[in-house]
PDB file of N, CA and C in Angstrom:
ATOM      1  N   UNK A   1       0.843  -1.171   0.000  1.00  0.00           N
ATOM      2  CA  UNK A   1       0.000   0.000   0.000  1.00  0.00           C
ATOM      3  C   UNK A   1       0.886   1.231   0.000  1.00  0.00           C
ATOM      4  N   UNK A   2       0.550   2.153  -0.800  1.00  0.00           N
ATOM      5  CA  UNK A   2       1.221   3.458  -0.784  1.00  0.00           C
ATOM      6  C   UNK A   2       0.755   4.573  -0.146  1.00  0.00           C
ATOM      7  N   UNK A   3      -0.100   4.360   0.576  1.00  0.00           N
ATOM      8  CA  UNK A   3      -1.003   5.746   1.271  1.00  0.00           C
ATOM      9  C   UNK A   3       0.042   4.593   2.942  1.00  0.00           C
ATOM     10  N   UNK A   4       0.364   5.975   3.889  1.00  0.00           N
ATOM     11  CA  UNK A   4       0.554   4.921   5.096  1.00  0.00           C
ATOM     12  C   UNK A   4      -0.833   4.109   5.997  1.00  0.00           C
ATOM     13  N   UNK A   5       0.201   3.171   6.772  1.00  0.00           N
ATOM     14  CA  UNK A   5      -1.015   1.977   7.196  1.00  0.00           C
ATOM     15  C   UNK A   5      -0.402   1.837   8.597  1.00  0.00           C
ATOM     16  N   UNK A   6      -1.339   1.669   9.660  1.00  0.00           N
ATOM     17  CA  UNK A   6      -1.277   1.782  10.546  1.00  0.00           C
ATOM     18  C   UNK A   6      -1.701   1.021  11.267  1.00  0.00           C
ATOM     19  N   UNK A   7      -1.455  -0.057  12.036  1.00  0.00           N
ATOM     20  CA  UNK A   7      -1.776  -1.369  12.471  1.00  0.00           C
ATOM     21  C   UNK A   7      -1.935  -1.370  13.804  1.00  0.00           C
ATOM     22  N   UNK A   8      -3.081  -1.195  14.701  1.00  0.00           N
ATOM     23  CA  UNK A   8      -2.603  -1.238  16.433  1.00  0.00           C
ATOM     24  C   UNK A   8      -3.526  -2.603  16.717  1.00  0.00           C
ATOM     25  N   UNK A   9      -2.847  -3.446  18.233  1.00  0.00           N
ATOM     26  CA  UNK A   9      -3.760  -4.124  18.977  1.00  0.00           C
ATOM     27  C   UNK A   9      -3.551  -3.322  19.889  1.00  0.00           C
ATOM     28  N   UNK A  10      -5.095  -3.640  20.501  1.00  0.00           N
ATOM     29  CA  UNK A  10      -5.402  -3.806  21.766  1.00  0.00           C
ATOM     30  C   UNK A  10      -6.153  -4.988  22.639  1.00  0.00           C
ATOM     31  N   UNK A  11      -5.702  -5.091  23.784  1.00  0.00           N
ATOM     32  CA  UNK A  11      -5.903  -6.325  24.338  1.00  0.00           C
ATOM     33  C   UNK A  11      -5.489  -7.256  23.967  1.00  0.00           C
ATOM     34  N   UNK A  12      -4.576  -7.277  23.273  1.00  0.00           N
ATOM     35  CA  UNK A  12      -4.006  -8.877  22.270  1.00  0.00           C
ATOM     36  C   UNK A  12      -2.877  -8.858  22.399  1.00  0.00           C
ATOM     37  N   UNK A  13      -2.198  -9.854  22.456  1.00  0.00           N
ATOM     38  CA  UNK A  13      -0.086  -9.293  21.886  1.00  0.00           C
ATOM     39  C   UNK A  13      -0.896  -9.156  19.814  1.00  0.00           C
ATOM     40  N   UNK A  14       0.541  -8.256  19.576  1.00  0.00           N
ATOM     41  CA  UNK A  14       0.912  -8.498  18.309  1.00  0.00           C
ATOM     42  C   UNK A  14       1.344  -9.219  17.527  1.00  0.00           C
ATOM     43  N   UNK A  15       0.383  -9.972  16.451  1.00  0.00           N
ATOM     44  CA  UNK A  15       0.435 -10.845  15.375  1.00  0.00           C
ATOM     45  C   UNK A  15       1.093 -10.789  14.148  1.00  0.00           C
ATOM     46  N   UNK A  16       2.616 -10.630  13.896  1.00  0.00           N
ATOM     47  CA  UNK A  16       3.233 -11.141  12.750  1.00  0.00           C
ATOM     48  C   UNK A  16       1.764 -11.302  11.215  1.00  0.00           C
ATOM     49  N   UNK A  17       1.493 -12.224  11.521  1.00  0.00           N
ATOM     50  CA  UNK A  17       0.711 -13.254  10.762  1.00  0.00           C
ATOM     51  C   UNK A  17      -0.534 -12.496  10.565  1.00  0.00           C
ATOM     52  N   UNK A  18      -1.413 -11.602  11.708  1.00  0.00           N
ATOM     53  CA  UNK A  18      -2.252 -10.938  11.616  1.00  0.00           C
ATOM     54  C   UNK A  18      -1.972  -9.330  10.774  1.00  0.00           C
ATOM     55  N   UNK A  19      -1.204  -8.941  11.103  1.00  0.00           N
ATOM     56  CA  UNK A  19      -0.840  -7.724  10.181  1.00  0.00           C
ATOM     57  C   UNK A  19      -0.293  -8.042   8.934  1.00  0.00           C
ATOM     58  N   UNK A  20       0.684  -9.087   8.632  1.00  0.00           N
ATOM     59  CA  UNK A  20       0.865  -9.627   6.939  1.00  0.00           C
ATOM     60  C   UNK A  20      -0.747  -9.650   5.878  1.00  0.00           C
ATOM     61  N   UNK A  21      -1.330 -10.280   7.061  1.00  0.00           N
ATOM     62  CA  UNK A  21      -3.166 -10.365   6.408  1.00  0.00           C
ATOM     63  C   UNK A  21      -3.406  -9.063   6.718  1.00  0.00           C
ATOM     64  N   UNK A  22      -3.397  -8.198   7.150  1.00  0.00           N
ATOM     65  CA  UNK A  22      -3.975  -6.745   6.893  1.00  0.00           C
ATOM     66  C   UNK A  22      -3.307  -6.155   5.734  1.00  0.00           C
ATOM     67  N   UNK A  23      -2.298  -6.411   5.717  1.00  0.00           N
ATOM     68  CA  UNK A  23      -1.772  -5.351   4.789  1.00  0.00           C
ATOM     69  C   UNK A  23      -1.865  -6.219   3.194  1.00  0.00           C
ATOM     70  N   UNK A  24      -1.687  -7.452   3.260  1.00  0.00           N
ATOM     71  CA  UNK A  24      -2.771  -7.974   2.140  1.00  0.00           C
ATOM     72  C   UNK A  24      -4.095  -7.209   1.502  1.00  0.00           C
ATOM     73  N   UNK A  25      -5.012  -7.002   2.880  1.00  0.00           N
ATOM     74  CA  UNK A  25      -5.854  -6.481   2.210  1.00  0.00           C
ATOM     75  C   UNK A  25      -6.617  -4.942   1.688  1.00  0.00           C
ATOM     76  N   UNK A  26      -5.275  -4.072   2.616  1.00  0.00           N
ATOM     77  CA  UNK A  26      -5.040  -2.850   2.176  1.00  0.00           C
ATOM     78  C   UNK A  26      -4.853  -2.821   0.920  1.00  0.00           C
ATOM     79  N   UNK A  27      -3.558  -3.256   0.341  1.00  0.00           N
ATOM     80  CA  UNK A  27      -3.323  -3.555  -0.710  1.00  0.00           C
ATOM     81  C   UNK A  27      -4.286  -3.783  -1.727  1.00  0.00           C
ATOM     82  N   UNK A  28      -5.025  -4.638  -1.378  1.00  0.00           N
ATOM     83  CA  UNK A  28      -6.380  -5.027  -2.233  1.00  0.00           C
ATOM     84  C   UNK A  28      -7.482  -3.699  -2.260  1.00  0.00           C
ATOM     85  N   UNK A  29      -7.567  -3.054  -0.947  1.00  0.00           N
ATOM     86  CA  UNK A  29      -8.302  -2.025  -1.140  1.00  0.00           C
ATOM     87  C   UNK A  29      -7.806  -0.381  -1.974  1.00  0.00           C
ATOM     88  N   UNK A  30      -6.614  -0.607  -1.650  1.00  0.00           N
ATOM     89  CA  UNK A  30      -5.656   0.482  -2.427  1.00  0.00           C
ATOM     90  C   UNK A  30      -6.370   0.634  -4.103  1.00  0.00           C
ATOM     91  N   UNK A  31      -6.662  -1.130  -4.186  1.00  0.00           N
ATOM     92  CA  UNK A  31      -6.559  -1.364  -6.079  1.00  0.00           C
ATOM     93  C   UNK A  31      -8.552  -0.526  -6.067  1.00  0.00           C
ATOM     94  N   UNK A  32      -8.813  -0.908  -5.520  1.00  0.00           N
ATOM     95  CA  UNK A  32     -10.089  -0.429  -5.710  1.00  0.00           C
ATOM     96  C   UNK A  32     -10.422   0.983  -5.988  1.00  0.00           C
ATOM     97  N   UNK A  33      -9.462   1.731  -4.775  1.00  0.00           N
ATOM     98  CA  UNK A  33      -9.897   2.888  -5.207  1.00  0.00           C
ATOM     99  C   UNK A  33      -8.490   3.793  -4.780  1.00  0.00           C
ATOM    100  N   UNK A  34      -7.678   4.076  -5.196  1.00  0.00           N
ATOM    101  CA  UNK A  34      -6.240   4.486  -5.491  1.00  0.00           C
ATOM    102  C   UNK A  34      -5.980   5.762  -4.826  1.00  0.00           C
ATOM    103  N   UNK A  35      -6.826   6.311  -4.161  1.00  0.00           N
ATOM    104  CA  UNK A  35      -6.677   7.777  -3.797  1.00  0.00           C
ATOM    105  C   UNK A  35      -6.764   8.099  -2.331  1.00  0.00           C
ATOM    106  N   UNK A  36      -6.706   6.531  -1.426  1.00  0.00           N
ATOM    107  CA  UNK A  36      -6.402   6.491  -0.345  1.00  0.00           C
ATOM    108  C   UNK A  36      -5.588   7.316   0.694  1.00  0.00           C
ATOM    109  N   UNK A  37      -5.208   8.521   1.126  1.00  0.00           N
ATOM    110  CA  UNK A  37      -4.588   8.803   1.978  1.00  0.00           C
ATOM    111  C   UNK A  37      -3.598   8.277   3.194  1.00  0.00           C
ATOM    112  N   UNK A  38      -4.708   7.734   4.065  1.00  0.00           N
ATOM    113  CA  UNK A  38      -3.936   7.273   5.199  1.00  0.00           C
ATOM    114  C   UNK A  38      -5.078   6.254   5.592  1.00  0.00           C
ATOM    115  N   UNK A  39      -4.368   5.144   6.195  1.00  0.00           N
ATOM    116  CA  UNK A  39      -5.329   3.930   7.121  1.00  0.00           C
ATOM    117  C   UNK A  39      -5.263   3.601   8.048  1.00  0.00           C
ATOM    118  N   UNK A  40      -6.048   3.063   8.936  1.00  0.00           N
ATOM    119  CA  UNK A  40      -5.716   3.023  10.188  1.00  0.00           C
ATOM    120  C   UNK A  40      -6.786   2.074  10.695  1.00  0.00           C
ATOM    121  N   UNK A  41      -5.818   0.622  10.931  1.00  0.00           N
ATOM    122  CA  UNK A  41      -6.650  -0.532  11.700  1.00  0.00           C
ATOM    123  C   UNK A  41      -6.460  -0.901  12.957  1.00  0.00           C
ATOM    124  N   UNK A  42      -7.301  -1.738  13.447  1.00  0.00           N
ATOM    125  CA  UNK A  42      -7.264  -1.514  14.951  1.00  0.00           C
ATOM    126  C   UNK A  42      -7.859  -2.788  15.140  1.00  0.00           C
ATOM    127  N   UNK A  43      -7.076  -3.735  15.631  1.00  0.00           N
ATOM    128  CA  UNK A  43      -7.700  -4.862  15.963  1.00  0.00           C
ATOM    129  C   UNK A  43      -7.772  -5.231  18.010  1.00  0.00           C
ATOM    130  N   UNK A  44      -8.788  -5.474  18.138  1.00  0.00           N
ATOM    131  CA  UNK A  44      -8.990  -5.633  19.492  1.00  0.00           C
ATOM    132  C   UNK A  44     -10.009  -7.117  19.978  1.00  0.00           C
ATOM    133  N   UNK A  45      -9.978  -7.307  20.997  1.00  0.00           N
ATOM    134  CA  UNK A  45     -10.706  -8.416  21.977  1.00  0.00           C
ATOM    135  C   UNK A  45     -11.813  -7.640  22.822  1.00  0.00           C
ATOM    136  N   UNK A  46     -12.555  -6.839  22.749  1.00  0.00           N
ATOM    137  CA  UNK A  46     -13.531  -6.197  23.525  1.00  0.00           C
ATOM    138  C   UNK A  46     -13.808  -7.028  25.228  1.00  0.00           C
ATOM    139  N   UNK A  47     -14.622  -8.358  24.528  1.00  0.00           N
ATOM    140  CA  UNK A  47     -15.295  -9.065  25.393  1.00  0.00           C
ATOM    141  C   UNK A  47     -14.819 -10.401  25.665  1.00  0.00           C
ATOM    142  N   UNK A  48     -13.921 -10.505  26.974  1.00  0.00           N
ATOM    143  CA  UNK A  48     -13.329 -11.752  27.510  1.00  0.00           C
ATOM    144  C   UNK A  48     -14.125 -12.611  28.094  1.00  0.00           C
ATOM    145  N   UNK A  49     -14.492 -13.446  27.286  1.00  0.00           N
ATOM    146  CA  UNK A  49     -15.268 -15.015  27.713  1.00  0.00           C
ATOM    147  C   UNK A  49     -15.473 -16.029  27.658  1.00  0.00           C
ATOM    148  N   UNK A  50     -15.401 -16.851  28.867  1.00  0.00           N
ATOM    149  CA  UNK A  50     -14.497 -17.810  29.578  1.00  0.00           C
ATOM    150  C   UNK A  50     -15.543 -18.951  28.538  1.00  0.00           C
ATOM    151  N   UNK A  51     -17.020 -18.717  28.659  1.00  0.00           N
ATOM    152  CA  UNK A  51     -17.924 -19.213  27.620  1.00  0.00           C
ATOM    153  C   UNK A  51     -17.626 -20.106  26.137  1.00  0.00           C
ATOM    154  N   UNK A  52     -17.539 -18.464  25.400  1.00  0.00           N
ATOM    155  CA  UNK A  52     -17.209 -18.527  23.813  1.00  0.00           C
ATOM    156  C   UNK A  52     -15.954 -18.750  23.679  1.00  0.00           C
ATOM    157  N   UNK A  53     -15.076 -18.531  22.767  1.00  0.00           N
ATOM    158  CA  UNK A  53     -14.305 -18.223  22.248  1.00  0.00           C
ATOM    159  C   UNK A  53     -13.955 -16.347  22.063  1.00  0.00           C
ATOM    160  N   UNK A  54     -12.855 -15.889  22.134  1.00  0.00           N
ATOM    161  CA  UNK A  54     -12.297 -14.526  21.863  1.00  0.00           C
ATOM    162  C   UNK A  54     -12.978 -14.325  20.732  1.00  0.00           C
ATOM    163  N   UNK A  55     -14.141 -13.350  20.530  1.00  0.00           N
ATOM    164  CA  UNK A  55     -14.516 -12.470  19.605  1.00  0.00           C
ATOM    165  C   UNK A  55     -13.623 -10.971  18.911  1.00  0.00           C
ATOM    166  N   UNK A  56     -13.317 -11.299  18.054  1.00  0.00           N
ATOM    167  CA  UNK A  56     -12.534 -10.276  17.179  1.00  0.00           C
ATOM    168  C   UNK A  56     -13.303  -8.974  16.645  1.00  0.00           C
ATOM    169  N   UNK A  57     -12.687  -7.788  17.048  1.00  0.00           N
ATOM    170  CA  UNK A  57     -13.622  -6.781  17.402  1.00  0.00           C
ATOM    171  C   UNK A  57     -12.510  -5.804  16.034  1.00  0.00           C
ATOM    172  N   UNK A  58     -13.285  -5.376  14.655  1.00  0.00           N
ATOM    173  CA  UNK A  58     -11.723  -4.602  13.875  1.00  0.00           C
ATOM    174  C   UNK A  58     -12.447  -3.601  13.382  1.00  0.00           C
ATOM    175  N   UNK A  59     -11.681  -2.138  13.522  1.00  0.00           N
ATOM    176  CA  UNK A  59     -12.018  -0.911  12.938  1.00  0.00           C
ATOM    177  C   UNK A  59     -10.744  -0.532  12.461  1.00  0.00           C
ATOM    178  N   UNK A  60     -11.628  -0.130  10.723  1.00  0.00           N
ATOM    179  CA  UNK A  60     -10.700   0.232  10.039  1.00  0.00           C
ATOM    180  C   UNK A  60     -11.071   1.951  10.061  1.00  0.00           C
ATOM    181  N   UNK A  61     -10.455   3.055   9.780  1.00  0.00           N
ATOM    182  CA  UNK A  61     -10.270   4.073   9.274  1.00  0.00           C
ATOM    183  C   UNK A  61      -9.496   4.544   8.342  1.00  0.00           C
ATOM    184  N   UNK A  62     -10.207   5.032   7.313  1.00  0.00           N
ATOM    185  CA  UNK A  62      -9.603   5.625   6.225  1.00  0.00           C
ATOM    186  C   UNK A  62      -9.619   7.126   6.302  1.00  0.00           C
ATOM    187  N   UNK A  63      -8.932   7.583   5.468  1.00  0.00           N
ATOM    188  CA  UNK A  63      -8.609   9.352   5.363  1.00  0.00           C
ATOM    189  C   UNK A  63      -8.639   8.829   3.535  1.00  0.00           C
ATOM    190  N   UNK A  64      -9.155   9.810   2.709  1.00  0.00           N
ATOM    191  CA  UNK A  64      -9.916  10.052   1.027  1.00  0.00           C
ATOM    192  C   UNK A  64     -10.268  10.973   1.763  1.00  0.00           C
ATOM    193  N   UNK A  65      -9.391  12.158   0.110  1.00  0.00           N
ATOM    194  CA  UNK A  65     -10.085  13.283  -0.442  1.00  0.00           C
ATOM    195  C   UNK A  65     -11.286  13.616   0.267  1.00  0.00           C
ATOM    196  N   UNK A  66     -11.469  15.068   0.537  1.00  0.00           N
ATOM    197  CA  UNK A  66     -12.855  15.404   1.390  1.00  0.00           C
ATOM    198  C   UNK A  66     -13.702  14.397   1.677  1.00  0.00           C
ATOM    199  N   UNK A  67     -13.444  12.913   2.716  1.00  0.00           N
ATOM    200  CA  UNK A  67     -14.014  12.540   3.313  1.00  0.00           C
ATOM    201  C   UNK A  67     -13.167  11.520   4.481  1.00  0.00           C
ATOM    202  N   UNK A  68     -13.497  10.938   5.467  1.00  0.00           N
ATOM    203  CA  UNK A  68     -13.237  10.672   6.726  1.00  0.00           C
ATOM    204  C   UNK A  68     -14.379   8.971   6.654  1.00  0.00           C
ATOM    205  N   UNK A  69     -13.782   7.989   5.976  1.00  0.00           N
ATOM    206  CA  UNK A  69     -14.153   6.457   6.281  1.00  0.00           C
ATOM    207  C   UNK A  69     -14.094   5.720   7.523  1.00  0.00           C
ATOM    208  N   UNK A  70     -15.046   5.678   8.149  1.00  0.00           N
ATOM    209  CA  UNK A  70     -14.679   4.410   9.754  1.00  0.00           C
ATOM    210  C   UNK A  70     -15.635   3.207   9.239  1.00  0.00           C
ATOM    211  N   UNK A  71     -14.815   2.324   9.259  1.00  0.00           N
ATOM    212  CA  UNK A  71     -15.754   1.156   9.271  1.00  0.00           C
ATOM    213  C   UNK A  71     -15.532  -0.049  10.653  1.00  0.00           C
ATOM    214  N   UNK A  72     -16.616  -0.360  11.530  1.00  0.00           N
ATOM    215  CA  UNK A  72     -16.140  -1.098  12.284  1.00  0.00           C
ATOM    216  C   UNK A  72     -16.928  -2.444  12.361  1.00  0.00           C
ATOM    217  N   UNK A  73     -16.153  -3.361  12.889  1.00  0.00           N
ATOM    218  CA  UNK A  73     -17.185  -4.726  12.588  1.00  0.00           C
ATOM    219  C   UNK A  73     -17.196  -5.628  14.153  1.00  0.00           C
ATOM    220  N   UNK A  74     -17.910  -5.316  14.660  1.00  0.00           N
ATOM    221  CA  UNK A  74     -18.163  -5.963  15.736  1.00  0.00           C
ATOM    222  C   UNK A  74     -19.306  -7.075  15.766  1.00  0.00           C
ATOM    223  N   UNK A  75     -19.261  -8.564  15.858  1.00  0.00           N
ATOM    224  CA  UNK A  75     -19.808  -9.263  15.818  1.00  0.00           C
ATOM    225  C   UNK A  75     -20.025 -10.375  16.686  1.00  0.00           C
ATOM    226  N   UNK A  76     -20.464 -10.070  18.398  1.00  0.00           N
ATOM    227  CA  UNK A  76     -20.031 -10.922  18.998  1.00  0.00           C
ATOM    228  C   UNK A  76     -21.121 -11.813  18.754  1.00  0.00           C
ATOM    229  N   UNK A  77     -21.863 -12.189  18.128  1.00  0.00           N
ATOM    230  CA  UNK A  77     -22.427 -13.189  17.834  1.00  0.00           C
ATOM    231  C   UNK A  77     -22.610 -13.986  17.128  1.00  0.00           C
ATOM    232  N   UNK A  78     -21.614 -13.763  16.113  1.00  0.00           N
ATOM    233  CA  UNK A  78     -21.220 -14.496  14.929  1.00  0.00           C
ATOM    234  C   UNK A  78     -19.859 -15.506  15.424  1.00  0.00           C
ATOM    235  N   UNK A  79     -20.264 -16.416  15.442  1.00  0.00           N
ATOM    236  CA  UNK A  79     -18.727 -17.131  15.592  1.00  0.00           C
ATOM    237  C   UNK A  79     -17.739 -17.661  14.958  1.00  0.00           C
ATOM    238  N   UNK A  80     -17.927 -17.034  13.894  1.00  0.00           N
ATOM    239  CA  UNK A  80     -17.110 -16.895  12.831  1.00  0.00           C
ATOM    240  C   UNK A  80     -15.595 -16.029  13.084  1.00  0.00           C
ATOM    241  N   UNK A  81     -16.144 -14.769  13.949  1.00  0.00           N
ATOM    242  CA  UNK A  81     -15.164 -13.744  14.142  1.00  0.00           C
ATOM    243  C   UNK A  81     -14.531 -14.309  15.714  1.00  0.00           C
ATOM    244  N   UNK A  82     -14.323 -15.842  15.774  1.00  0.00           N
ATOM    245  CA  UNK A  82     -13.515 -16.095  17.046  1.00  0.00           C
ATOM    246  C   UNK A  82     -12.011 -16.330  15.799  1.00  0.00           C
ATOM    247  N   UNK A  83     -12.081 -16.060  14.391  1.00  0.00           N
ATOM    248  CA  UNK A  83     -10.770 -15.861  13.710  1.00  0.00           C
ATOM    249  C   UNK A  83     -10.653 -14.766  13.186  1.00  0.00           C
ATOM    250  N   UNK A  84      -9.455 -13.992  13.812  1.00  0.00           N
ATOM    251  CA  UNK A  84      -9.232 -12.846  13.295  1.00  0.00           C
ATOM    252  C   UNK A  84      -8.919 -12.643  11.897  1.00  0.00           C
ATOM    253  N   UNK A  85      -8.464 -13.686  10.828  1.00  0.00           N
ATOM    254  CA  UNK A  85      -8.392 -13.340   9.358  1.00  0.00           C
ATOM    255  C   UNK A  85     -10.015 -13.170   8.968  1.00  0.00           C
ATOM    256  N   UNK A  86     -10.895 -14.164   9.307  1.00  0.00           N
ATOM    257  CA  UNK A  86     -12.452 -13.900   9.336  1.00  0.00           C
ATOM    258  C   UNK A  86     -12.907 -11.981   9.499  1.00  0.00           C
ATOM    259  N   UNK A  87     -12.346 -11.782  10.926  1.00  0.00           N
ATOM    260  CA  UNK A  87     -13.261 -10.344  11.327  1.00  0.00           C
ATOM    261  C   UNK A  87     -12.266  -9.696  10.416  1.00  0.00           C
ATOM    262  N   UNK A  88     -11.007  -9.830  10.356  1.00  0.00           N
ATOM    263  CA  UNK A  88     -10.191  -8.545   9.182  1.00  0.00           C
ATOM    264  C   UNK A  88     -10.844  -8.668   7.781  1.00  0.00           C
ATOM    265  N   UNK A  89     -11.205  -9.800   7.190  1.00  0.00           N
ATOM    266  CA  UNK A  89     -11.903  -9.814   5.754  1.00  0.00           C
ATOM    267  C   UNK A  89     -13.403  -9.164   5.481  1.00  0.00           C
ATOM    268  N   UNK A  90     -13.953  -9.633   6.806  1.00  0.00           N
ATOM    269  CA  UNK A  90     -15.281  -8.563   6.758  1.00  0.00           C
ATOM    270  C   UNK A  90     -15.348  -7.419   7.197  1.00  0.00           C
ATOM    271  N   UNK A  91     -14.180  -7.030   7.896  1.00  0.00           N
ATOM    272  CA  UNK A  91     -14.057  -4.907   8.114  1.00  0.00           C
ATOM    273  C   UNK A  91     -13.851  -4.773   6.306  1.00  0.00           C
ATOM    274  N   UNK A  92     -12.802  -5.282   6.104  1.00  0.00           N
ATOM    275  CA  UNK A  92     -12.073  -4.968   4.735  1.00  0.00           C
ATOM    276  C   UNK A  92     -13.030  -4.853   3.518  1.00  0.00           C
ATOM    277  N   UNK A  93     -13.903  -5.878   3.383  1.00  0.00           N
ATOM    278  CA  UNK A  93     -14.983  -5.739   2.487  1.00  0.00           C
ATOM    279  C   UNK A  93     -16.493  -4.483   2.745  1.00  0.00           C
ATOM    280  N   UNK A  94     -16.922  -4.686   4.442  1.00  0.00           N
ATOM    281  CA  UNK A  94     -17.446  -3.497   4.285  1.00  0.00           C
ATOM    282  C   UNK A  94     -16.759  -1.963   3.818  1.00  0.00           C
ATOM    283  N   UNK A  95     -15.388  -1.958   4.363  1.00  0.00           N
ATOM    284  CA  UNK A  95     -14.833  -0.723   3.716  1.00  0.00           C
ATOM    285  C   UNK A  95     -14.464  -0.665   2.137  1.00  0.00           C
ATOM    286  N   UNK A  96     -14.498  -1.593   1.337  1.00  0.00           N
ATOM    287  CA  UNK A  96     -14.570  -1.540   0.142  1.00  0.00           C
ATOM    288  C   UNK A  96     -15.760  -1.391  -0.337  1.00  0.00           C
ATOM    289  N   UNK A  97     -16.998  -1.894  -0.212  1.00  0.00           N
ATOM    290  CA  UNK A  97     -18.518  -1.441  -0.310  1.00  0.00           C
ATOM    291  C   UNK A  97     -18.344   0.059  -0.220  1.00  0.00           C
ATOM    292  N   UNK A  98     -17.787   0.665   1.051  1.00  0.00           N
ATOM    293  CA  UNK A  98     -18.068   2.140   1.496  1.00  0.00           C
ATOM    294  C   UNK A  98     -17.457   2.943   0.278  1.00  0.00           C
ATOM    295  N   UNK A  99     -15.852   2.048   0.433  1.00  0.00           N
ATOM    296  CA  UNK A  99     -14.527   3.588  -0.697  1.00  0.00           C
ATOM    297  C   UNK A  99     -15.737   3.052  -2.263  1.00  0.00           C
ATOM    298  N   UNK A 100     -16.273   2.189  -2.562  1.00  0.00           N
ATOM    299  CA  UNK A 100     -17.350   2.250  -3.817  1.00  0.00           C
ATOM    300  C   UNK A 100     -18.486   3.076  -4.140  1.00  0.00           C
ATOM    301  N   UNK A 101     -19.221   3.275  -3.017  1.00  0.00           N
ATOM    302  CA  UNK A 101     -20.201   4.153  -2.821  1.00  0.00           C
ATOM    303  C   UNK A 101     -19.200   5.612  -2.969  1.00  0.00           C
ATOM    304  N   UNK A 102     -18.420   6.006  -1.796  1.00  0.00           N
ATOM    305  CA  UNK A 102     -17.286   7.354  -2.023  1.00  0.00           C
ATOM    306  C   UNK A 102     -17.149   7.550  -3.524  1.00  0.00           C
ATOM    307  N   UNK A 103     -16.768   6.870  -4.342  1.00  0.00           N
ATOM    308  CA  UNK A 103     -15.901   6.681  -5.462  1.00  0.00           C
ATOM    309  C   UNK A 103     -17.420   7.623  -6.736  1.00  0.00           C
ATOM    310  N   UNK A 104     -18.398   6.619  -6.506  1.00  0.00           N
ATOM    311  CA  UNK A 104     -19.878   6.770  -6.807  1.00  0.00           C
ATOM    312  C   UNK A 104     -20.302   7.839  -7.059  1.00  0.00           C
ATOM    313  N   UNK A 105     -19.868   8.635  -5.799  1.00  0.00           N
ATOM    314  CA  UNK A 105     -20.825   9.672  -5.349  1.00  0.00           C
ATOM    315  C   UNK A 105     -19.431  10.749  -5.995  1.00  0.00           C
ATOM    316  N   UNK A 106     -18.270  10.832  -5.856  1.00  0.00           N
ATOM    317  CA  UNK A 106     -17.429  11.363  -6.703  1.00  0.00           C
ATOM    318  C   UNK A 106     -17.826  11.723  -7.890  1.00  0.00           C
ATOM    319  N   UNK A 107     -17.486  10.727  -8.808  1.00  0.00           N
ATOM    320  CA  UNK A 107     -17.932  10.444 -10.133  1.00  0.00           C
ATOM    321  C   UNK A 107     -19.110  11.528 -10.678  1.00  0.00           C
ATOM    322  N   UNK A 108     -19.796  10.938  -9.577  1.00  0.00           N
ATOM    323  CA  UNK A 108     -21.496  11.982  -9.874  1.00  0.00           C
ATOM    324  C   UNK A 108     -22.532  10.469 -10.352  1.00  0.00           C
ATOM    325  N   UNK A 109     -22.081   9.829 -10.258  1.00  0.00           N
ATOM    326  CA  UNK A 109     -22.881   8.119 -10.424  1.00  0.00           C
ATOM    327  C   UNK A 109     -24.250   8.382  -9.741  1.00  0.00           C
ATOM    328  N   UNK A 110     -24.515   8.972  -8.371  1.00  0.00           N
ATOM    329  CA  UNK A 110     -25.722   8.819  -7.529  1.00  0.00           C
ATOM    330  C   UNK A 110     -26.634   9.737  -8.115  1.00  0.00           C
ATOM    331  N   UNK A 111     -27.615   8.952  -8.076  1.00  0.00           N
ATOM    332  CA  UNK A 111     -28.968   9.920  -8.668  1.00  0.00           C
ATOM    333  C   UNK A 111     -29.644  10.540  -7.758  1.00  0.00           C
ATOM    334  N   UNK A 112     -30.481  11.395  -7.443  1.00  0.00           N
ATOM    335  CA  UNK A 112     -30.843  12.366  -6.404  1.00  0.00           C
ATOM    336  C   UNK A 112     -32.088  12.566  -6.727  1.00  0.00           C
ATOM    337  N   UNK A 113     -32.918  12.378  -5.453  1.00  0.00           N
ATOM    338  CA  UNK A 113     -34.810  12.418  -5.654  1.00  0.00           C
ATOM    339  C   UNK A 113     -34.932  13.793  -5.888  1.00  0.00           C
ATOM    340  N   UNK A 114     -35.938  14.292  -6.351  1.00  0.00           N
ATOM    341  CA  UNK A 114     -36.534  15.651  -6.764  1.00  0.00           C
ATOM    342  C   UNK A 114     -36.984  16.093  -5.590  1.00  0.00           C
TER     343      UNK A 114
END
């Protein structure tokens, strides 16, 4: 990625393996829409329980041209997101949905009710 990227945990040690997969998919989001600024992910453990499994809690933030992207994906009920490549692929895709719509509404693509 050429815009900088910014990787924090909290509540977790730091994952080698987990940030290689982020920046995978920066990369991937870079291709989408190229005018990225700055990023900023944040992977965390919110809710410790002895129950479930560690639910993966990830907010991404983007910085684009006159606008300010947060996307966050909290899913403690999906147990899917007890794998963090899981909760990083679905922040990553809702924020690609979002920089599409951005991109959209750029363009002048969105149509507007009377």
């Amino acid at each position: 990625m050429q815009a900088p990227l910014e990787i924090t945990f909290r509540d977790i040690a730091a994952s080698p393996t987990a940030e290689a997969f982020v920046e995978r998919w920066a990369d991937r989001l870079e291709r989408t829409y190229d005018r990225i600024e700055h990023c900023a992910v944040m992977i965390e453990v919110p809710h410790r329980s002895h129950r479930q499994g560690q639910k993966f809690h990830v907010r991404i933030e983007l910085r684009v041209p006159d606008n300010f992207i947060v996307v966050s994906r909290d899913r403690s009920i999906d147990p899917a997101h007890e794998d963090v490549r899981v909760a990083i692929a679905d922040a990553f895709l809702a924020a690609r949905r979002r920089l599409q719509d951005h991109a959209r509404i750029q363009r002048g693509d969105v149509k507007h009710h009377a």
